[in-house]
N, C-alpha and C. Protein backbone atom coordinates (compact mmCIF):
# COMPACT_ATOMS: atom_id res chain seq x y z
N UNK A 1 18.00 8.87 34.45
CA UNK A 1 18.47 9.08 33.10
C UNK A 1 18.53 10.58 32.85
N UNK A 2 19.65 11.00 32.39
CA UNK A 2 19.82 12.03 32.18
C UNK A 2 19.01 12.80 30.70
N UNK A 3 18.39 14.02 30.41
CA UNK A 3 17.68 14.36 29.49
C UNK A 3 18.39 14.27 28.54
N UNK A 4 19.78 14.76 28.35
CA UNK A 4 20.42 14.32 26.93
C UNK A 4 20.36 13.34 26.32
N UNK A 5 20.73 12.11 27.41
CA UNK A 5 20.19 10.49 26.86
C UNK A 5 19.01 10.26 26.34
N UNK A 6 17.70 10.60 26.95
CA UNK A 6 16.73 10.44 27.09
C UNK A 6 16.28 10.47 25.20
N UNK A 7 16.78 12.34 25.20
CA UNK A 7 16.42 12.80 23.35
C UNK A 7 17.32 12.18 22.63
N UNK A 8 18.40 11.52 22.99
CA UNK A 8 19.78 10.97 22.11
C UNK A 8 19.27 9.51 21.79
N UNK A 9 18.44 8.98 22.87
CA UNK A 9 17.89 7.33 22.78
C UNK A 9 16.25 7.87 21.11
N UNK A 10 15.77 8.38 21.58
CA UNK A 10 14.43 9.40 21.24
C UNK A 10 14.90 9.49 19.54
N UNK A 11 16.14 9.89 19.65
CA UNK A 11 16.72 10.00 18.21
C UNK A 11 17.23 9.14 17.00
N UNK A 12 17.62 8.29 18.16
CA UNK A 12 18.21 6.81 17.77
C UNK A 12 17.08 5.94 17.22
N UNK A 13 15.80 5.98 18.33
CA UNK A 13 14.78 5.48 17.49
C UNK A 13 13.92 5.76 16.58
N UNK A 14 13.77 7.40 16.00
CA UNK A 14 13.38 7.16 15.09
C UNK A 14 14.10 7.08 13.92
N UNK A 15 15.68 7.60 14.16
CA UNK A 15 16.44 6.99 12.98
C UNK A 15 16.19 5.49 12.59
N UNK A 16 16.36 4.52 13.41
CA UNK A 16 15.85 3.34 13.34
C UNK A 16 14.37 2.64 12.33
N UNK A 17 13.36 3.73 12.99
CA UNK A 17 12.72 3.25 12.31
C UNK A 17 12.27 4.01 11.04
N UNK A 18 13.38 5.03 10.63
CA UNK A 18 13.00 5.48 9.28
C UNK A 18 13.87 4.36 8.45
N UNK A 19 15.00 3.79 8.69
CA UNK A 19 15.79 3.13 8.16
C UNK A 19 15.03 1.60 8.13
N UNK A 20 13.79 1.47 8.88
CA UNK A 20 13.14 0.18 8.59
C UNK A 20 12.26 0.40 7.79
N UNK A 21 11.53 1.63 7.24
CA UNK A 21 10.25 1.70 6.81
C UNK A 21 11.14 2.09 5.20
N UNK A 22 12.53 2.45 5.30
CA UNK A 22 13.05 2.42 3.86
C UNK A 22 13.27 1.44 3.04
N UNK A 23 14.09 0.51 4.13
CA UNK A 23 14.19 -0.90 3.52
C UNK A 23 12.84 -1.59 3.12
N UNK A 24 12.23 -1.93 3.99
CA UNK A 24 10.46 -2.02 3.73
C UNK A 24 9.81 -1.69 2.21
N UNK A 25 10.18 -0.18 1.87
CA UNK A 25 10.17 0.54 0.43
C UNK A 25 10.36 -0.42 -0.16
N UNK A 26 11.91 -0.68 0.13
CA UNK A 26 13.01 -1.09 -1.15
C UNK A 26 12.45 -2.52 -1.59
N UNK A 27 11.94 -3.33 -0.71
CA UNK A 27 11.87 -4.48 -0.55
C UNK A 27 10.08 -4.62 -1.61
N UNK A 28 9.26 -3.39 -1.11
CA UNK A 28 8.05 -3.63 -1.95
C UNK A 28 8.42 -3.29 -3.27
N UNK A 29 8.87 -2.65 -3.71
CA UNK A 29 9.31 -1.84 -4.69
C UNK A 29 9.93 -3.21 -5.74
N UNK A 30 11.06 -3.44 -5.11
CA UNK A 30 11.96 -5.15 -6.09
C UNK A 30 10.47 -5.99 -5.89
N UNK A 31 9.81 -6.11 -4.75
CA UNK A 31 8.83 -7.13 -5.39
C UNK A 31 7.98 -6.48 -7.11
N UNK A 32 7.31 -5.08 -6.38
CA UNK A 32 6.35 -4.52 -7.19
C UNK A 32 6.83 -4.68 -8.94
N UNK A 33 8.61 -4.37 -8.95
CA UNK A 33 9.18 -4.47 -10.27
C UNK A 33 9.57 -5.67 -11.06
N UNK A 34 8.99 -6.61 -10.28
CA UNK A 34 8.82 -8.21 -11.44
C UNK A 34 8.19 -7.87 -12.22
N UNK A 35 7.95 -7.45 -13.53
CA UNK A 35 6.95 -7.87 -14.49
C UNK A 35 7.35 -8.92 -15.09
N UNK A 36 7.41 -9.74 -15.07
CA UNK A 36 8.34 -11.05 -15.76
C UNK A 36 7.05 -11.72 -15.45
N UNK A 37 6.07 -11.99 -14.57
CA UNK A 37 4.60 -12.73 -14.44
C UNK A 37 3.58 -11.43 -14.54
N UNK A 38 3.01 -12.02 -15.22
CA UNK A 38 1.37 -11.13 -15.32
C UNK A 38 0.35 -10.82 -14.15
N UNK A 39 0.12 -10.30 -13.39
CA UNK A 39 -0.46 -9.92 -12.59
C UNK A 39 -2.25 -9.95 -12.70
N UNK A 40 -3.46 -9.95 -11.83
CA UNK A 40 -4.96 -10.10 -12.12
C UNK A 40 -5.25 -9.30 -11.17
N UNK A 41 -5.99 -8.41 -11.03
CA UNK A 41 -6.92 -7.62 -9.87
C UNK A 41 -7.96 -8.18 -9.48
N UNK A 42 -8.23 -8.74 -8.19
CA UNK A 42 -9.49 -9.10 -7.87
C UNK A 42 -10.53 -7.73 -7.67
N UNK A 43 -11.86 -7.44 -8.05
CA UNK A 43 -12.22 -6.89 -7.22
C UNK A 43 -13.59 -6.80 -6.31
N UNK A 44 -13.93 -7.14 -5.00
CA UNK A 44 -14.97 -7.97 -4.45
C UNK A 44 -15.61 -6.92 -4.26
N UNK A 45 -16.75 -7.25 -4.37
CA UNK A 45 -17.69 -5.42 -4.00
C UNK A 45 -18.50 -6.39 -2.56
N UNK A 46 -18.92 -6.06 -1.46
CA UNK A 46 -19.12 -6.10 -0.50
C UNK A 46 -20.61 -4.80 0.23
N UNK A 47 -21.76 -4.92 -0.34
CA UNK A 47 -22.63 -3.81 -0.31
C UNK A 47 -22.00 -2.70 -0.43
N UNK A 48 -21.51 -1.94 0.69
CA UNK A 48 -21.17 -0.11 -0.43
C UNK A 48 -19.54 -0.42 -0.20
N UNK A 49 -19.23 -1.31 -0.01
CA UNK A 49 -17.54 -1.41 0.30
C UNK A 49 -16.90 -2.58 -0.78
N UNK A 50 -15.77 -2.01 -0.62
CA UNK A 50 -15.00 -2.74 -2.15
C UNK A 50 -13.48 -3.28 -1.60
N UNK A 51 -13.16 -4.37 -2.02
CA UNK A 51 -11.76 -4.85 -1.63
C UNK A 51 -10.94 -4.98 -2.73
N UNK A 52 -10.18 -4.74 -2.90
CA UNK A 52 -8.73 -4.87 -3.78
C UNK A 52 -7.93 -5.94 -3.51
N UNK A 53 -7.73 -7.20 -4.25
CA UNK A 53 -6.34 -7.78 -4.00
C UNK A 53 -5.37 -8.45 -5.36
N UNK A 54 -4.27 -8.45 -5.38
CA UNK A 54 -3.39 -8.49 -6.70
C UNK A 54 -2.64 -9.63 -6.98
N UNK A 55 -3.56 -10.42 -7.47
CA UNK A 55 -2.68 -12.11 -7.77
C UNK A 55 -1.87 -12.04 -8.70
N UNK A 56 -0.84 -12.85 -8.22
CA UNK A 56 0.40 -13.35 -8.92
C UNK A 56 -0.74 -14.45 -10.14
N UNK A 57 -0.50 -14.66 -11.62
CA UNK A 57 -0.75 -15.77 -12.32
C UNK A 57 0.14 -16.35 -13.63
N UNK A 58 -0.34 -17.42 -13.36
CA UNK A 58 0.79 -18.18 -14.96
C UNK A 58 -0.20 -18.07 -15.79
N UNK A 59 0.99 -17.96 -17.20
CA UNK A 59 0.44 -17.86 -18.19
C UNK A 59 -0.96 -18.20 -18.97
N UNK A 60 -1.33 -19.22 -18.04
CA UNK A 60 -2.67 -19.79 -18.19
C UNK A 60 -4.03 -18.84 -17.63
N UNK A 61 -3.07 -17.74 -17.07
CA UNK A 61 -4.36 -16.85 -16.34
C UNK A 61 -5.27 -17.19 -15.22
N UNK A 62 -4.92 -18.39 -14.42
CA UNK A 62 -4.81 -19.28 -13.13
C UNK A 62 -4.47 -18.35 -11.98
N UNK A 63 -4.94 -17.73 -10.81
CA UNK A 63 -4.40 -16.86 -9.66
C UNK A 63 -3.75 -18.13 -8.92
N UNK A 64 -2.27 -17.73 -8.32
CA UNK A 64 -2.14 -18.71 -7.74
C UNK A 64 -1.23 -18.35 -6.38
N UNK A 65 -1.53 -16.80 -6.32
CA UNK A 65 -0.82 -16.20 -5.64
C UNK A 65 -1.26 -14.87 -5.02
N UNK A 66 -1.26 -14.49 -4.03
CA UNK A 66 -1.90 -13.26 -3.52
C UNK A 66 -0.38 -12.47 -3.15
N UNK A 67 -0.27 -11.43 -4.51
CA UNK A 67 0.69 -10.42 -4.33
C UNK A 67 0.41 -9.34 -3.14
N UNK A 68 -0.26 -8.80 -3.21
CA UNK A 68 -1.35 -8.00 -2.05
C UNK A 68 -2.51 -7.39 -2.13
N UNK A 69 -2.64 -7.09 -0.73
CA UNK A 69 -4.43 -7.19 -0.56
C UNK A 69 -4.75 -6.10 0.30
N UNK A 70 -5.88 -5.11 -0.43
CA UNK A 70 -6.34 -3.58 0.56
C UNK A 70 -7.41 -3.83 1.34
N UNK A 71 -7.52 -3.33 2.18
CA UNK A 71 -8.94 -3.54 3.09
C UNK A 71 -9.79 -2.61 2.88
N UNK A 72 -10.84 -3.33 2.96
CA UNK A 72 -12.43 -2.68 2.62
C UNK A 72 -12.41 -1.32 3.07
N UNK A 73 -12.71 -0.44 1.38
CA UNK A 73 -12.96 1.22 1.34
C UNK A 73 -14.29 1.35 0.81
N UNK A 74 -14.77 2.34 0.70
CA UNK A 74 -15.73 2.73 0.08
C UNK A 74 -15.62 2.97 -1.38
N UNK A 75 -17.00 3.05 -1.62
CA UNK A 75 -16.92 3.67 -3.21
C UNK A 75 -15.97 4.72 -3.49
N UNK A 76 -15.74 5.96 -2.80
CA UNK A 76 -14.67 6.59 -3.91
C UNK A 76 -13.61 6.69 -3.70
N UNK A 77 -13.18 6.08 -2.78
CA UNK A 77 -11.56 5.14 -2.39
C UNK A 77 -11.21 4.40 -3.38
N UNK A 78 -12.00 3.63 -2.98
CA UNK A 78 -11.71 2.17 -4.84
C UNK A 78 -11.91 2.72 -6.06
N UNK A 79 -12.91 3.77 -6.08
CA UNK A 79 -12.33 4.11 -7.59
C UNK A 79 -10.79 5.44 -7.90
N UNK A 80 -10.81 5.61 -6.61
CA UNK A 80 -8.97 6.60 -6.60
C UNK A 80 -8.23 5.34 -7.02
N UNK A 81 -8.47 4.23 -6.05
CA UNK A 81 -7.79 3.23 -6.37
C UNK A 81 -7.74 2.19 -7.70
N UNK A 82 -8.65 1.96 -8.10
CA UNK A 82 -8.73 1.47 -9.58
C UNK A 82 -8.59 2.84 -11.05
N UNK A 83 -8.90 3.56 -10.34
CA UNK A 83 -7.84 4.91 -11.55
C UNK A 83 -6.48 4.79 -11.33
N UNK A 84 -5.81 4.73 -10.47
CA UNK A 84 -4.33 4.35 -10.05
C UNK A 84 -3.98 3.48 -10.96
N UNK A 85 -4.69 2.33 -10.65
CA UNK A 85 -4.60 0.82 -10.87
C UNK A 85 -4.48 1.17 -12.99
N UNK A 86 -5.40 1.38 -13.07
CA UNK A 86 -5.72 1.94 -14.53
C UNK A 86 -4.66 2.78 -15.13
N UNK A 87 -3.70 3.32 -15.03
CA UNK A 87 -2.37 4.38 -15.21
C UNK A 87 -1.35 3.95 -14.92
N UNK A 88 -1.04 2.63 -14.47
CA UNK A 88 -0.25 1.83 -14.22
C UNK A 88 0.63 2.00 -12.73
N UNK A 89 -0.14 2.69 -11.91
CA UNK A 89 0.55 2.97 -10.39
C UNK A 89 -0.19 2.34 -9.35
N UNK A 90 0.19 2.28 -8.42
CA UNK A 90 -0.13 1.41 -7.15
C UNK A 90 -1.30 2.55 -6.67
N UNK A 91 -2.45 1.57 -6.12
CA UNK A 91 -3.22 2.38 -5.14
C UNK A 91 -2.30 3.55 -4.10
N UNK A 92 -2.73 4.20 -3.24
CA UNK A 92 -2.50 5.08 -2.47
C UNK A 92 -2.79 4.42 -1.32
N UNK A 93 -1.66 4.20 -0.25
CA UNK A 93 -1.66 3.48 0.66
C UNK A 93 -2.12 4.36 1.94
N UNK A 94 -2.06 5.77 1.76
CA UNK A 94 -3.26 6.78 2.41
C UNK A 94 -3.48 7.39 2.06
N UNK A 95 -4.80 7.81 1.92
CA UNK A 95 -5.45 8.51 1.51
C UNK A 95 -6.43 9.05 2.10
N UNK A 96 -6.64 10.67 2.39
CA UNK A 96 -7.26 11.13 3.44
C UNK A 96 -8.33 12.52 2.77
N UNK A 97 -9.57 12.51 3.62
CA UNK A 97 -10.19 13.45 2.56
C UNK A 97 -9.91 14.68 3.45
N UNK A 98 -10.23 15.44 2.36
CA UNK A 98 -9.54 17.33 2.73
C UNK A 98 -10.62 17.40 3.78
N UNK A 99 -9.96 18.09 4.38
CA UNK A 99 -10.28 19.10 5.32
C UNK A 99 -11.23 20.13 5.46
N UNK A 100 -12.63 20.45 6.50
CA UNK A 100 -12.81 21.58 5.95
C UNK A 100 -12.25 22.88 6.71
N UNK A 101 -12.84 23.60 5.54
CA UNK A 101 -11.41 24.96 6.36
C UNK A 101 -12.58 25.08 7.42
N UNK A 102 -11.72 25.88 8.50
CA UNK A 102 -12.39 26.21 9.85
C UNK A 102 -12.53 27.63 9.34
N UNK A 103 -13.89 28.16 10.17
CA UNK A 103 -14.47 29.75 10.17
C UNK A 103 -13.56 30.91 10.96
């Protein structure tokens, strides 16, 4: 295989998969923008770890549906995440702690 191919294939795929992780977006996004059903936050505390998950419910306030679900963070993950939650925006699907500066 010639190297041109090689970066031209190289290119192709990650065009590919930016064009999957957009649609992906688009697709959470039309879900995320139903408000037409009321939504419930579970939230399970687990000794120092906490889970997040977001039921679909009818009017009766009944969960009858698991919209989605975060995996076990720590204490000040879940509360980035339930301040989110609280302001009306989606958790932070990463979230990474700073850095320290190097000497």
């Amino acid at each position: 295989m010639k190297p041109n191919q090689k970066a031209h294939s190289h290119k192709e795929l990650e065009r590919e998969l930016l064009l999957a992780k957009a649609e992906l977006c688009k697709l959470k996004a039309r879900d995320l923008e139903d408000h037409s059903q009321p939504s419930i936050w579970l939230v399970e505390v687990e000794g120092d770890a906490t889970r997040l998950t977001r039921l679909k419910s009818k009017p009766t306030l009944k969960p009858d549906q698991v919209l989605e679900s975060y995996p076990l963070v720590d204490a000040g993950v879940a509360s980035v995440y339930l301040s989110a939650i609280n302001r009306g925006f989606q958790p932070p699907r990463c979230l990474s702690h700073l850095e320290k500066p190097s000497d």
